[in-house]
Each structure stands twice: as structure tokens, then as C-alpha cells.
N, C-alpha and C. Protein backbone atom coordinates (compact mmCIF):
# COMPACT_ATOMS: atom_id res chain seq x y z
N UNK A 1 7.03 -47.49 128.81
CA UNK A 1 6.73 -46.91 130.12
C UNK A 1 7.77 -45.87 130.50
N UNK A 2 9.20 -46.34 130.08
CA UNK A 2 10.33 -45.19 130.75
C UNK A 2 9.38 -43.48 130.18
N UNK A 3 9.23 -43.85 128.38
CA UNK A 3 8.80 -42.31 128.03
C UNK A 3 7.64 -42.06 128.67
N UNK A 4 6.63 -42.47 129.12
CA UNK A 4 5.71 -42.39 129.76
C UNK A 4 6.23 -41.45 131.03
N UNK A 5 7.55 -42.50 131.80
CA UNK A 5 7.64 -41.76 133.06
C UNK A 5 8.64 -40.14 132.33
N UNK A 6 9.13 -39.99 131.85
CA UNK A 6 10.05 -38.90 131.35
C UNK A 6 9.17 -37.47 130.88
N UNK A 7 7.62 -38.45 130.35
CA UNK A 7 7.69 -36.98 130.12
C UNK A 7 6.25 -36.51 130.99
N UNK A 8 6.26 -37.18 132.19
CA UNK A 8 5.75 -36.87 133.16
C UNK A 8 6.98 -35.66 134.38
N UNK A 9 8.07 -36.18 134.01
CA UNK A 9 8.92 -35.33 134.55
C UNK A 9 9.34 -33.63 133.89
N UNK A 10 8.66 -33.54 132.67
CA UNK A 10 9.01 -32.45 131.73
C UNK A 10 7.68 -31.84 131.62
N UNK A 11 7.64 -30.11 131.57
CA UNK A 11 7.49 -29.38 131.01
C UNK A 11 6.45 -29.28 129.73
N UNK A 12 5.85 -29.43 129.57
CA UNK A 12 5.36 -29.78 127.89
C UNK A 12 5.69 -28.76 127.10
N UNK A 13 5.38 -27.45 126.96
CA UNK A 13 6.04 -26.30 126.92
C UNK A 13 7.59 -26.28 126.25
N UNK A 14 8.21 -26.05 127.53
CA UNK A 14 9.40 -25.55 127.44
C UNK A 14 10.26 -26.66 127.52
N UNK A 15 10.12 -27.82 127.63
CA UNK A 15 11.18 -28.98 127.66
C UNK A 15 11.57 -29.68 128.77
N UNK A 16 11.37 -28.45 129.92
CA UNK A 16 12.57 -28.39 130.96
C UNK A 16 11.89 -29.16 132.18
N UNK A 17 12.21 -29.14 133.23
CA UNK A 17 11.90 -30.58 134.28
C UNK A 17 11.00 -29.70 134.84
N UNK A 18 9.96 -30.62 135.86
CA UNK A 18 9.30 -29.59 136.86
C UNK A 18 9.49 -30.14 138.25
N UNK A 19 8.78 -29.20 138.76
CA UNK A 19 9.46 -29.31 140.16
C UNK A 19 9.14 -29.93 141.50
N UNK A 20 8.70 -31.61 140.91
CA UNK A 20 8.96 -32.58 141.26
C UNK A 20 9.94 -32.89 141.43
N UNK A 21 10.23 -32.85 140.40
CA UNK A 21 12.13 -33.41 139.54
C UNK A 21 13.09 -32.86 140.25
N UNK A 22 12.69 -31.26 140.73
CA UNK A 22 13.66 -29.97 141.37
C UNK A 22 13.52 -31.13 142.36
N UNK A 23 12.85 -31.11 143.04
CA UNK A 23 12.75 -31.69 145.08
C UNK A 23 13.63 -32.66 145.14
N UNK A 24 12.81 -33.63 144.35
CA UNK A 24 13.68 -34.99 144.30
C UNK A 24 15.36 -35.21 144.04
N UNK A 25 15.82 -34.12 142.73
CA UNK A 25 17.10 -33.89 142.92
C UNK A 25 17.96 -33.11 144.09
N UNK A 26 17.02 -32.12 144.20
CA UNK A 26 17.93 -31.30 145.54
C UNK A 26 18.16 -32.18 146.78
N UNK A 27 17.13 -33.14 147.27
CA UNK A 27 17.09 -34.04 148.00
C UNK A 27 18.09 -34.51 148.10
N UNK A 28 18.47 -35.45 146.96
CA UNK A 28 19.70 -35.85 146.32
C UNK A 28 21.07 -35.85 146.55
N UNK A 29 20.73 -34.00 145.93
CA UNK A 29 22.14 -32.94 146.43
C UNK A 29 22.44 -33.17 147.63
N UNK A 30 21.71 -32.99 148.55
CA UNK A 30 21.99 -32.29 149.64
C UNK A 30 22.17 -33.88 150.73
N UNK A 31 21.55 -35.10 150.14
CA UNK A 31 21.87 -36.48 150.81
C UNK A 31 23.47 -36.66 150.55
N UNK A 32 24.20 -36.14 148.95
CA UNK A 32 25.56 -36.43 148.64
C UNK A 32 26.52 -35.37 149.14
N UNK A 33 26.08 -34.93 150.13
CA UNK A 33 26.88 -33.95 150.82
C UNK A 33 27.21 -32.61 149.58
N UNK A 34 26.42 -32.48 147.95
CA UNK A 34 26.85 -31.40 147.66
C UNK A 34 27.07 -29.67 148.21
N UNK A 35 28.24 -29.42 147.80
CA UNK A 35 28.87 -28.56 148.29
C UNK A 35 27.65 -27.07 148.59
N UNK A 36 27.90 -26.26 147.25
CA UNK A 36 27.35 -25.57 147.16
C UNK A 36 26.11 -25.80 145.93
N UNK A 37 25.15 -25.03 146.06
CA UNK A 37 24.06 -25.30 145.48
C UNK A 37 23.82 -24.02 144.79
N UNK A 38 23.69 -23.80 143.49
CA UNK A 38 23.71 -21.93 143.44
C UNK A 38 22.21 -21.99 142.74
N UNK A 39 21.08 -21.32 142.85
CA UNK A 39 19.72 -20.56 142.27
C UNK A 39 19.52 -19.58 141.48
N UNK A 40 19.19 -19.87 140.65
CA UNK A 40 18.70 -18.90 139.08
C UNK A 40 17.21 -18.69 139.27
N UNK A 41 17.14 -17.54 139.35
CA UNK A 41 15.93 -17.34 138.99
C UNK A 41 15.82 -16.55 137.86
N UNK A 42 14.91 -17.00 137.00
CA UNK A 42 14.90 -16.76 135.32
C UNK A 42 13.82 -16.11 134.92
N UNK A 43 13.24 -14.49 134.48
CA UNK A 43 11.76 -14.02 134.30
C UNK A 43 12.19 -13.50 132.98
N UNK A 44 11.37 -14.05 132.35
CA UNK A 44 11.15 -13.22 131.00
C UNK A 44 11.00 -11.52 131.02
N UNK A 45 11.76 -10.52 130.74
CA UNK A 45 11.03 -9.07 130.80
C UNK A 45 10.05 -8.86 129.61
N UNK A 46 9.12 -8.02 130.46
CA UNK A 46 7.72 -7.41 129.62
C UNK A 46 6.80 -8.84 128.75
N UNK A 47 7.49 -9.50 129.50
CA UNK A 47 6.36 -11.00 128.90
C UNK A 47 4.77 -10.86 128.34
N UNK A 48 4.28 -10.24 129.52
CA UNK A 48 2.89 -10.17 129.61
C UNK A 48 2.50 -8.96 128.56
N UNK A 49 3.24 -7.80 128.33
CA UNK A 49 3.25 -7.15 127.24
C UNK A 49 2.87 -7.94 125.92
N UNK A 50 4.24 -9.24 126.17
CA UNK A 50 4.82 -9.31 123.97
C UNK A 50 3.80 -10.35 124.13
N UNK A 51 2.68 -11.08 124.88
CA UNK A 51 1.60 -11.83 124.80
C UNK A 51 0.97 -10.90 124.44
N UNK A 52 0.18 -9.77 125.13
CA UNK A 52 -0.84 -9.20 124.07
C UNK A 52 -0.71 -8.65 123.03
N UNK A 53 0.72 -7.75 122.99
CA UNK A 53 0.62 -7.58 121.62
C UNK A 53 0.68 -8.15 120.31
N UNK A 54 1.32 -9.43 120.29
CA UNK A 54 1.77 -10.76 119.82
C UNK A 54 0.84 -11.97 119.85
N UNK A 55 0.16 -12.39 120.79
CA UNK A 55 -0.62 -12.93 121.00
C UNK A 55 0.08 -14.36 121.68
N UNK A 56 -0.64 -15.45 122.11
CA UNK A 56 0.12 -16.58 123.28
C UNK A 56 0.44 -17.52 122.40
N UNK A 57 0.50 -17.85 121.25
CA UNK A 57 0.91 -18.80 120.28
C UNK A 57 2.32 -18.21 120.02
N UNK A 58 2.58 -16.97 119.75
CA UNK A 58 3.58 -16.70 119.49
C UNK A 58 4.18 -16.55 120.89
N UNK A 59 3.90 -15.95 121.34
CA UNK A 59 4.53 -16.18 123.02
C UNK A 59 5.01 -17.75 123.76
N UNK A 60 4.18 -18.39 123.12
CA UNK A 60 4.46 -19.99 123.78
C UNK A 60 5.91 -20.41 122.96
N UNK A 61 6.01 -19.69 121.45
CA UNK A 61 7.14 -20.38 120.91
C UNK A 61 8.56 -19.65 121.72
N UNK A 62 7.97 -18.61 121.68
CA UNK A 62 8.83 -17.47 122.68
C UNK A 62 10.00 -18.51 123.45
N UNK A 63 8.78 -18.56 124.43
CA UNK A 63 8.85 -18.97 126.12
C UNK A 63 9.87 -20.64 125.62
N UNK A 64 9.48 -21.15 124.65
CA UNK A 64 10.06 -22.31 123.95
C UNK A 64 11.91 -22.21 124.34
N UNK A 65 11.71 -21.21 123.05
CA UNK A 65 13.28 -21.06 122.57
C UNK A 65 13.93 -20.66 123.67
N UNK A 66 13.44 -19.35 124.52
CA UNK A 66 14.35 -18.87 125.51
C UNK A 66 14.67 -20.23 126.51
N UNK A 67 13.43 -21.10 126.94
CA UNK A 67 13.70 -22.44 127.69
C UNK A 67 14.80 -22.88 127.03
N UNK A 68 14.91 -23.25 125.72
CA UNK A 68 16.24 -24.09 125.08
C UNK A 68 17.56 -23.56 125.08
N UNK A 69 17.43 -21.55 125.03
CA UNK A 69 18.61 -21.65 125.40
C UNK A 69 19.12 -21.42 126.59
N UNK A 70 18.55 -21.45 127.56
CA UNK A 70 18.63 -21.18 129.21
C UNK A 70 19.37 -22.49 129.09
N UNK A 71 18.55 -24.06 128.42
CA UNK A 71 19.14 -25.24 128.89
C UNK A 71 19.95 -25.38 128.21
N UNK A 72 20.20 -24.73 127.04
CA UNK A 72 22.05 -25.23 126.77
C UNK A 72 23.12 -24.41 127.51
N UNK A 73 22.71 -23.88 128.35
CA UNK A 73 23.98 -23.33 129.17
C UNK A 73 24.33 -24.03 130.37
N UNK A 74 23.15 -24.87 131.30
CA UNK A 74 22.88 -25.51 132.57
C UNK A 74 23.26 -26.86 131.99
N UNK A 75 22.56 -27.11 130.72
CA UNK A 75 22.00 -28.75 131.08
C UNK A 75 23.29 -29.97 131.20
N UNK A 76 24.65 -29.56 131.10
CA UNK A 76 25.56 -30.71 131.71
C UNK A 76 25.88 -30.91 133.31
N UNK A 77 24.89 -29.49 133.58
CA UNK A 77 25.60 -29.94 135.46
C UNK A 77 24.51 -29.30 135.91
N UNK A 78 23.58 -28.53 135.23
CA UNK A 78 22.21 -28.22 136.52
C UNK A 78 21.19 -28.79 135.67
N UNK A 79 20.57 -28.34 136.56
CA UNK A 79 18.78 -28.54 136.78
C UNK A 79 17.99 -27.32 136.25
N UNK A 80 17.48 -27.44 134.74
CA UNK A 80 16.96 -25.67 134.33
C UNK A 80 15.31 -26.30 134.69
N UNK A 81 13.91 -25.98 135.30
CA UNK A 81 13.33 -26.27 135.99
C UNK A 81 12.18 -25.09 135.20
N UNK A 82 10.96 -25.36 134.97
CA UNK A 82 10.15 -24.12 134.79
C UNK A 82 9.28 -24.33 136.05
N UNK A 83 9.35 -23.03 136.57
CA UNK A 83 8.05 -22.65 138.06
C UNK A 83 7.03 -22.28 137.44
N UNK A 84 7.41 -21.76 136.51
CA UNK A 84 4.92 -21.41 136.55
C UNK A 84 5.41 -20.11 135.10
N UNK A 85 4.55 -19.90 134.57
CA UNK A 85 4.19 -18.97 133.33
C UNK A 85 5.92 -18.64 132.55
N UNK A 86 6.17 -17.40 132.56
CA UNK A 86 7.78 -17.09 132.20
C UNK A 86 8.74 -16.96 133.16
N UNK A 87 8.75 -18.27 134.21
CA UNK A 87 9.80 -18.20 134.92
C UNK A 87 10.17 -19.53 134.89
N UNK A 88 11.38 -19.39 135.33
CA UNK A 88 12.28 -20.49 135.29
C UNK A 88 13.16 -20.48 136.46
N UNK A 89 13.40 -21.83 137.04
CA UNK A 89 14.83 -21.60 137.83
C UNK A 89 15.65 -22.87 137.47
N UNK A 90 17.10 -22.45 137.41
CA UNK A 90 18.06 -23.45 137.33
C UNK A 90 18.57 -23.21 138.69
N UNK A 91 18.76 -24.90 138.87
CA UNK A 91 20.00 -25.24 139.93
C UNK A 91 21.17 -26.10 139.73
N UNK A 92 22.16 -25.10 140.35
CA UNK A 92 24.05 -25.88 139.96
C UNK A 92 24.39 -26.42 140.81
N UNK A 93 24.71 -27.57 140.70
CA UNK A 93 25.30 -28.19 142.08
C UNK A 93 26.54 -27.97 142.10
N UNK A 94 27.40 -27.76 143.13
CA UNK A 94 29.14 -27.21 143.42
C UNK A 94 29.33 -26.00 142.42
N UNK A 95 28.30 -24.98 142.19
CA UNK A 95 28.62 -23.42 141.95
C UNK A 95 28.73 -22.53 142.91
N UNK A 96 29.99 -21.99 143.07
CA UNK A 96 30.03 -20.99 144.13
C UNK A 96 29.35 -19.61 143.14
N UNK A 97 29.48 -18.86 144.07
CA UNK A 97 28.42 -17.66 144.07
C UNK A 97 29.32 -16.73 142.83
N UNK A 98 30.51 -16.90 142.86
CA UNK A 98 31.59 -16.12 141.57
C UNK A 98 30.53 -17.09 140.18
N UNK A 99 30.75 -18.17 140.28
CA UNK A 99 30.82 -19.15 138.91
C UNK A 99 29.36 -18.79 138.39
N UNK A 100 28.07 -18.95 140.12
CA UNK A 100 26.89 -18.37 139.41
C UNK A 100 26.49 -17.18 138.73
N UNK A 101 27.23 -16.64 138.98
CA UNK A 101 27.10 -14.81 138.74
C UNK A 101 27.39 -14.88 137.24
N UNK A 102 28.47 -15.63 136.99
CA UNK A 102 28.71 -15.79 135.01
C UNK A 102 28.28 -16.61 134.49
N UNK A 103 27.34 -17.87 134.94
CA UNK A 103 26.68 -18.79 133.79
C UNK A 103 25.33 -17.89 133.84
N UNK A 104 24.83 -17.26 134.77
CA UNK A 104 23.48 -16.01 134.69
C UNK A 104 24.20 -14.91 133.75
N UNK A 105 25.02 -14.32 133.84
CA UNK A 105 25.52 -13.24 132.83
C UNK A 105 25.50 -14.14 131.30
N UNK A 106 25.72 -15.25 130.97
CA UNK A 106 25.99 -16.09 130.09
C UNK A 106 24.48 -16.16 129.59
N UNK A 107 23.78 -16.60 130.27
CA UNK A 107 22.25 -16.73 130.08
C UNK A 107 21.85 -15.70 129.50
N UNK A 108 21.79 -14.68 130.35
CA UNK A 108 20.98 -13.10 130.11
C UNK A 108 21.37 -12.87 128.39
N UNK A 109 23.05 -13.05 128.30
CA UNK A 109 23.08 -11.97 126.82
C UNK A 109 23.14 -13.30 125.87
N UNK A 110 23.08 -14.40 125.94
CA UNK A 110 22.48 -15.53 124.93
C UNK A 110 21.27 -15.31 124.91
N UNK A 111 20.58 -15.04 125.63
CA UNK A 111 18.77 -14.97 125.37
C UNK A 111 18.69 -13.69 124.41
N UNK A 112 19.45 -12.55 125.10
CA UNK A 112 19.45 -11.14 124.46
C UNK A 112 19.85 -10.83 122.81
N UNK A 113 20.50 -12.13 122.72
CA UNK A 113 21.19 -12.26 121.18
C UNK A 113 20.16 -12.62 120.69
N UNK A 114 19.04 -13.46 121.03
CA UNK A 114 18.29 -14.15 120.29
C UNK A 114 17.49 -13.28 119.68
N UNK A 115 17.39 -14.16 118.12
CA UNK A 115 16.76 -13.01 116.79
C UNK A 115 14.97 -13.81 116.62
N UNK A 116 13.68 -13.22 116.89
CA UNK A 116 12.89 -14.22 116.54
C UNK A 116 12.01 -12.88 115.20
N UNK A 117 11.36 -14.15 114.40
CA UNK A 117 10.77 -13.49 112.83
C UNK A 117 9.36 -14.11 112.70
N UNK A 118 8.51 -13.13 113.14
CA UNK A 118 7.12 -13.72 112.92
C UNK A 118 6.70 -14.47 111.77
N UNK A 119 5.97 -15.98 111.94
CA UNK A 119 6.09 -16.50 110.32
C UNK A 119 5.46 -15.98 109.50
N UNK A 120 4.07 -15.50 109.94
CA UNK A 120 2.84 -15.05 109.02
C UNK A 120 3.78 -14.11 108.30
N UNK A 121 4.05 -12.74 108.93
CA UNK A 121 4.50 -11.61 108.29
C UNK A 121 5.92 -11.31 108.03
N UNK A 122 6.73 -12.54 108.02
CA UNK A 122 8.41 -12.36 108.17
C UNK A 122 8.80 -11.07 108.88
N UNK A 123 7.72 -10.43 109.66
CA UNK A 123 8.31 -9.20 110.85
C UNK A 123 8.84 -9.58 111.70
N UNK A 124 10.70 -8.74 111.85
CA UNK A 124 11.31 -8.79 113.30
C UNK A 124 10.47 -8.92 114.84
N UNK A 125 10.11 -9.23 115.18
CA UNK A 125 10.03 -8.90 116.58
C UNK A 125 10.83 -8.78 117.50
N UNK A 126 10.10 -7.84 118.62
CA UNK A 126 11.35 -7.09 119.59
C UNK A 126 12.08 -8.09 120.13
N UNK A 127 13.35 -7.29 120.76
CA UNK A 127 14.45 -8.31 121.45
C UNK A 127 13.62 -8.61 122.50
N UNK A 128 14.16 -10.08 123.62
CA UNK A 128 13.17 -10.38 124.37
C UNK A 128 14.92 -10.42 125.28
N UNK A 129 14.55 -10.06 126.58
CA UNK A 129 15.93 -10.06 127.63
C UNK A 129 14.95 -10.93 128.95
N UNK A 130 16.07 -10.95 129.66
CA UNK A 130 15.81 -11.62 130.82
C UNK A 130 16.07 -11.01 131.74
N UNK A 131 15.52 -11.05 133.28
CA UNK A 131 16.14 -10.84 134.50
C UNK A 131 16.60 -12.06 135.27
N UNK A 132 17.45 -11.92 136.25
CA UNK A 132 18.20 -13.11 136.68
C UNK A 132 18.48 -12.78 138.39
N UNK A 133 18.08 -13.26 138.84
CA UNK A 133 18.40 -13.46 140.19
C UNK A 133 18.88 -14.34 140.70
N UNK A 134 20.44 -14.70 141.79
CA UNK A 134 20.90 -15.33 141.80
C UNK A 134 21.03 -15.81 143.29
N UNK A 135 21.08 -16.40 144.03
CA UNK A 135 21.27 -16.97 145.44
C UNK A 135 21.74 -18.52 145.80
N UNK A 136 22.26 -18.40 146.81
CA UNK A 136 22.59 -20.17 147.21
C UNK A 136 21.49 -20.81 147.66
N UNK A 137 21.73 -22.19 147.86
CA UNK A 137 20.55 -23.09 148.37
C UNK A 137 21.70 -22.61 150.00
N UNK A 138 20.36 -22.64 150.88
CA UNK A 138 20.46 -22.70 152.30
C UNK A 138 19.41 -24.04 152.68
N UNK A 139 20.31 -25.06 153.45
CA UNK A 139 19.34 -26.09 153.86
C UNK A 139 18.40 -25.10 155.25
N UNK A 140 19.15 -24.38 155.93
CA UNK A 140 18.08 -23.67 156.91
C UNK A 140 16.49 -23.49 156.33
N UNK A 141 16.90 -22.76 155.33
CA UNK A 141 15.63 -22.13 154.57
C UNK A 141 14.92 -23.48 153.58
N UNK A 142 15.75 -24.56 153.17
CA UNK A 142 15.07 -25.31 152.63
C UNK A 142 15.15 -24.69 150.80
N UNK A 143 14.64 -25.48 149.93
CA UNK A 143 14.39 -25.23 148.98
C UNK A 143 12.96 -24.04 148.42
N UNK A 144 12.13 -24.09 149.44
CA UNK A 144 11.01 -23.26 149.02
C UNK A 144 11.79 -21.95 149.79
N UNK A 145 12.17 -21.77 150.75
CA UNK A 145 13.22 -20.35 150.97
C UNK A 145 14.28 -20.09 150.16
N UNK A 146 14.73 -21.20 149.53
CA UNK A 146 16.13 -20.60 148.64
C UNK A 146 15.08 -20.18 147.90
N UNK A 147 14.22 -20.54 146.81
CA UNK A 147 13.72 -19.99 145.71
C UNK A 147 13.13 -18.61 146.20
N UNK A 148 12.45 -18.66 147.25
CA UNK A 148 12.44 -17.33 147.23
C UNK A 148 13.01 -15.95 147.72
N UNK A 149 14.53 -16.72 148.12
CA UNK A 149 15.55 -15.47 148.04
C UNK A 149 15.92 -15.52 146.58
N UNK A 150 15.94 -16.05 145.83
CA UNK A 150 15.96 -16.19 144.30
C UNK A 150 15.52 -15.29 143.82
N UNK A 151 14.33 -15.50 143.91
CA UNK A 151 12.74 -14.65 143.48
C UNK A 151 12.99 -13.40 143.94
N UNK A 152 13.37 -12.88 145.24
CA UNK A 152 13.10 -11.48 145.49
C UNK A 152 14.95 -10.61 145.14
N UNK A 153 15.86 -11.84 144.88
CA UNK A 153 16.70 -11.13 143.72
C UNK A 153 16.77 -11.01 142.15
N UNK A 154 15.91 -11.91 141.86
CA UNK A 154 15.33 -11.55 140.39
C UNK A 154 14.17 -9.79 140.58
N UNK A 155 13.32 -9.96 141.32
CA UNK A 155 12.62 -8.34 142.16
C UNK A 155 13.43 -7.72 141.48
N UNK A 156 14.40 -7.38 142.21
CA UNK A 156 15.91 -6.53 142.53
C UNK A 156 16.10 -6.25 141.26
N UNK A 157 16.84 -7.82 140.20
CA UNK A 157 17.00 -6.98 138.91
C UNK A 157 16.04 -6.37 138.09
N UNK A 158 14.78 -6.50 138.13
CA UNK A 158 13.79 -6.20 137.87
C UNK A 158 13.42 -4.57 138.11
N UNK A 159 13.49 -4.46 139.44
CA UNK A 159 13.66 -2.95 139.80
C UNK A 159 15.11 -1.70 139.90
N UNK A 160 15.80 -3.08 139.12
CA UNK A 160 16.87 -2.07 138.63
C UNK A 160 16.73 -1.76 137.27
N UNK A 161 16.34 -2.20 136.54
CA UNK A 161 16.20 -2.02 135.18
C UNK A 161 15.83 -2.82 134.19
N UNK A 162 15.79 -4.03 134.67
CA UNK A 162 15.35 -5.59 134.04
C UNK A 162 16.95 -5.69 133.03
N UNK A 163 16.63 -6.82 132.40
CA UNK A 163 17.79 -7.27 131.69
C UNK A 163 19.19 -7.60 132.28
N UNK A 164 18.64 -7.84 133.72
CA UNK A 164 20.48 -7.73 134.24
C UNK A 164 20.55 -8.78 135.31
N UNK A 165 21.32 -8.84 135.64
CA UNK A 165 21.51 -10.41 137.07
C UNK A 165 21.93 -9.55 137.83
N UNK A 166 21.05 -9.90 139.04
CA UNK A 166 21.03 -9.40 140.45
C UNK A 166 21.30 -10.63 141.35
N UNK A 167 22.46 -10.62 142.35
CA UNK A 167 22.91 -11.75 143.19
C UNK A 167 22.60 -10.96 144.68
N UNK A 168 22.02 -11.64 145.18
CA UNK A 168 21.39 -11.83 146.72
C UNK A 168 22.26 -11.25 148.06
């Protein structure tokens, strides 16, 4: 029954918790008096592109790997969380806004390193980068307002050039 309940809490996909799991922990957070709360917001760039040209099998393994390595950078002290298609958000509990700004810089060029090799045709495929938007949890705003000051600073890096972390 525990795996039963576990992987009702996960992702099937990408590994990573959903956001059930987010509520219930922030809840949590914010019952243990944690400090600061810092928000990642995580978009794949040109996603919807390397699906058609690539097709969603290869895109799903995509969306895979970049999930795994988003969560080896979070997963001893946050919460890496998938919201819906190629996004993601992690949450840090006691990250001030300096510390978030470099585990997102950390993220971005670990994803950016990543080498993927189509199996059929052992062809490179393109680099895949990220945008990153970064903000605090505000209990004012609640968790569905932090995410989406998140969201409209991921926008930001997005309309700066993609590939880059934009903080709120």
C-alpha cells in the first residue's frame, strides 16, 4: 500500500511530486514557521518546437532527463514539483533570494550541458536550455500567487532571451 500511496504522489513522467504533495508540504512550511520559501519556475525553451520536429516519445524522454536533473540539484532540501506539460516548479525552504538565484543558475547550465543522441539514428539532437523564474513564497498571496509571480518571472526570462533566470 505505502507504493501504492507514493506513486500516487509522483509524476509518472518525470518522477517528480505533484501538486498535491506541493500544498500539503507548503502547508507544512509555513505551519513550522519556515523562514523563507524561494519559487522556481522551470519551462523548457522551444519545447513545443523539439515535439514536432522530434516527435512526443522523444520529447517525453526529453522532459524525463531534464526532470532528473532539475531533481538532483533540489532534491535534499526542496520540492522539484511538475505543473502541467514542460514546466516545473521547485520549492526551497530557508532560501533567501541570493541562494535562489544560484541553485536556478545551477539548474539552467546543468540542463544546458545536457548531451541527448537519438537511438534510431545515433543523431545529436539540439541543446535543450531552460528558462527560470525565480520569486519568494508570500503567505499574502498564498501559494497559487507565489506561483504565479514565478510564472510571470519565468515570462520575463523568456522575453529576454530564454535560457536565463529571471528573479522577480
Amino acid at each position: 500500500i505505502d507504493d501504492l500511496h507514493a506513486n500516487r504522489q509522483l509524476d509518472a513522467l518525470t518522477g517528480l511530486y505533484n501538486r498535491s504533495v506541493m500544498s500539503q508540504t507548503v502547508d507544512m512550511w509555513v505551519n513550522n514557521d519556515t523562514k523563507n520559501i524561494a519559487a522556481l519556475a522551470i519551462n523548457l525553451d522551444h519545447f513545443k518546437q523539439f515535439n514536432d520536429n522530434y516527435g512526443m516519445t522523444i520529447g517525453n524522454v526529453i522532459l524525463s532527463k531534464v526532470a532528473q536533473k532539475v531533481k538532483s540539484y533540489v532534491s535534499d532540501s526542496g520540492l522539484p514539483v511538475r505543473l502541467a506539460g514542460e514546466e516545473f516548479l521547485v520549492l526551497i525552504p530557508d532560501a533567501n533570494p541570493v541562494t535562489a538565484k544560484e541553485i536556478a543558475e545551477k539548474v539552467r547550465v546543468g540542463v544546458e550541458k545536457l548531451q541527448f543522441i537519438n537511438a534510431k539514428n545515433k543523431e545529436r539532437l539540439p541543446k535543450i536550455t531552460v528558462s527560470i523564474g525565480v520569486t519568494e513564497y508570500c503567505e499574502k498571496i498564498g501559494l497559487d500567487g507565489t506561483i504565479q509571480k514565478a510564472t510571470s518571472a519565468l515570462r520575463m526570462a523568456k522575453a529576454t532571451g530564454r535560457n536565463r533566470v529571471y528573479t522577480d
